[in-house]
Protein backbone atom coordinates (compact mmCIF):
# COMPACT_ATOMS: atom_id res chain seq x y z
CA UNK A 1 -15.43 4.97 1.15
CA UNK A 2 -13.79 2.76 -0.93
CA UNK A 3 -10.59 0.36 1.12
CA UNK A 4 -8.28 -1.87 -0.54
CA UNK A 5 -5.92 -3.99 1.60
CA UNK A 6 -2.66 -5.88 -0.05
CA UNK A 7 -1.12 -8.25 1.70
CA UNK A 8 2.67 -8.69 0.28
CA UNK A 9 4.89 -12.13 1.19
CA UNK A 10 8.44 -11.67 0.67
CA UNK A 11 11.19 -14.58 0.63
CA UNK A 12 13.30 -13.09 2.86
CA UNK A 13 13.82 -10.37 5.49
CA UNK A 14 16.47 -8.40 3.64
CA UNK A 15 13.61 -8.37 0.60
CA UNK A 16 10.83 -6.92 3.05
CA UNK A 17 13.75 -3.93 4.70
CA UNK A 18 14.57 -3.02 1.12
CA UNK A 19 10.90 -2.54 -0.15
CA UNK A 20 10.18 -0.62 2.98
CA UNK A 21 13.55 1.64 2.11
CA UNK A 22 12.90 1.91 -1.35
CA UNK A 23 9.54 3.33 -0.56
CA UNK A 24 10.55 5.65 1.87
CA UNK A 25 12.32 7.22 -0.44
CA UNK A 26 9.83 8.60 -2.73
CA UNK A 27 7.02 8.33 -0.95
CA UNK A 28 6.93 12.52 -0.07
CA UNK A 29 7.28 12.93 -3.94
CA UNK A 30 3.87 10.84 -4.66
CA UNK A 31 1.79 11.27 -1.26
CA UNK A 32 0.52 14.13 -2.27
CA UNK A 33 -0.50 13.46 -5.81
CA UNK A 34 -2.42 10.14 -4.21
CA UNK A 35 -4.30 13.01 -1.88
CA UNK A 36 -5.31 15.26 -4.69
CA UNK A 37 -6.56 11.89 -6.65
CA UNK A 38 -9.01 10.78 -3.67
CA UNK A 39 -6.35 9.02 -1.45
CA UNK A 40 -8.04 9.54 2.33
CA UNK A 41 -5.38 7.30 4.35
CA UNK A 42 -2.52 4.89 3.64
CA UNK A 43 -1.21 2.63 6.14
CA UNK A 44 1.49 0.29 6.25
CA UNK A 45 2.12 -2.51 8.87
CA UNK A 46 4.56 -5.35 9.55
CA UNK A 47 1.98 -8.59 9.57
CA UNK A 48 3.78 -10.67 12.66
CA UNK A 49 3.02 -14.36 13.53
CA UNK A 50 4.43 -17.00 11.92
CA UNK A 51 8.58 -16.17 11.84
CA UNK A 52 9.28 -17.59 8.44
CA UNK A 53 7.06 -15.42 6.84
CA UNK A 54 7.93 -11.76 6.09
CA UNK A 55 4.87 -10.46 5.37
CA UNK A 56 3.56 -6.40 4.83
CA UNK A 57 -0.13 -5.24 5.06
CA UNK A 58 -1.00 -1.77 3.32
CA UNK A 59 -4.43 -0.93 3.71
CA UNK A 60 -5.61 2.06 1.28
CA UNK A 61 -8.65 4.43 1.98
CA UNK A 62 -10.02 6.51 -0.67
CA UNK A 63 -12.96 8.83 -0.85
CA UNK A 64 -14.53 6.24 -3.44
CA UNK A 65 -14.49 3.69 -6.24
CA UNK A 66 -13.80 6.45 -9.21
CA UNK A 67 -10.52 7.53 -6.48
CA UNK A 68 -9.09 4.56 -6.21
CA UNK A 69 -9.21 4.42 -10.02
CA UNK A 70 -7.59 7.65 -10.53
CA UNK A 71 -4.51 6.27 -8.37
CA UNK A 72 -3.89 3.40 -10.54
CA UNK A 73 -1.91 5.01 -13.04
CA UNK A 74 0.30 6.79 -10.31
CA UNK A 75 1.27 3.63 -9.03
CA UNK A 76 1.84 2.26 -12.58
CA UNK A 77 4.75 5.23 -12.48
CA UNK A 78 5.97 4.18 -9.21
CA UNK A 79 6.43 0.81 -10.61
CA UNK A 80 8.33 2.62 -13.93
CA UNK A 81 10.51 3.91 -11.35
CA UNK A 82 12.07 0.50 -10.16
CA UNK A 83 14.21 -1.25 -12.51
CA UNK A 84 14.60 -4.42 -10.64
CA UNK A 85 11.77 -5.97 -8.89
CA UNK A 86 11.91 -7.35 -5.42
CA UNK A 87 10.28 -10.80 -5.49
CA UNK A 88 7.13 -11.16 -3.30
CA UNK A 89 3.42 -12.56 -3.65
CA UNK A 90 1.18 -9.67 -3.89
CA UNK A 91 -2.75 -10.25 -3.07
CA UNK A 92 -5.14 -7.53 -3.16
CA UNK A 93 -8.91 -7.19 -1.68
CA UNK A 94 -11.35 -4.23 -2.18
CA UNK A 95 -14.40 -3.82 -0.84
CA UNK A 96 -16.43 -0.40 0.49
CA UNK A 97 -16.21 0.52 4.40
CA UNK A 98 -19.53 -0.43 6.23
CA UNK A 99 -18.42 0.70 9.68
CA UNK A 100 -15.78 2.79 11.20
CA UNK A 101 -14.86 3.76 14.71
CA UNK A 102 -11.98 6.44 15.13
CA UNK A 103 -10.90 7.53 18.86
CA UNK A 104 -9.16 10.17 17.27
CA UNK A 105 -11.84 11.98 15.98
């Protein structure tokens, strides 16, 4: 299984609420393209800690390397999408899964 994690930094609160919104509404159009590509899981989570940062974690799971390729250019369309950018610091990390433990299963 192939993860990448991307940690976003925005400058402000307001910045970090209106990515979130802006997501939510077209996420339900592109989900399910990202699941016929080889997307296994996406999660999103609000990084807390340190108050003046406003920070987002979104940690991707796909069923491997070649999947995570495929999903590049839908997120190069997302990105079409937005006119105006919301300024942030965007770092990525991939790396394959070497252990997993799920409760749920």
């Amino acid at each position: 299984m192939q993860i990448n994690i991307t940690i976003q930094t925005f400058k402000t609160e307001n910045d970090l609420e209106l990515s979130v919104m802006r997501w939510d509404k077209i996420k339900h159009e592109f989900m399910p393209r990202f699941h016929r590509m080889g997307l296994i899981r996406f999660t999103t989570s609000r990084i807390s800690g340190d108050s003046n940062k406003f920070q987002l974690s979104h940690v991707f799971e796909y069923k491997d390397g070649e999947s995570a390729k495929n999903c590049v250019s839908i997120w190069s369309e997302i990105e079409k999408k937005w006119k105006e950018k919301i300024e942030n610091t965007t770092s990525s990390y991939r790396g394959k899964m070497i252990d997993r433990f799920d409760f749920e299963s």
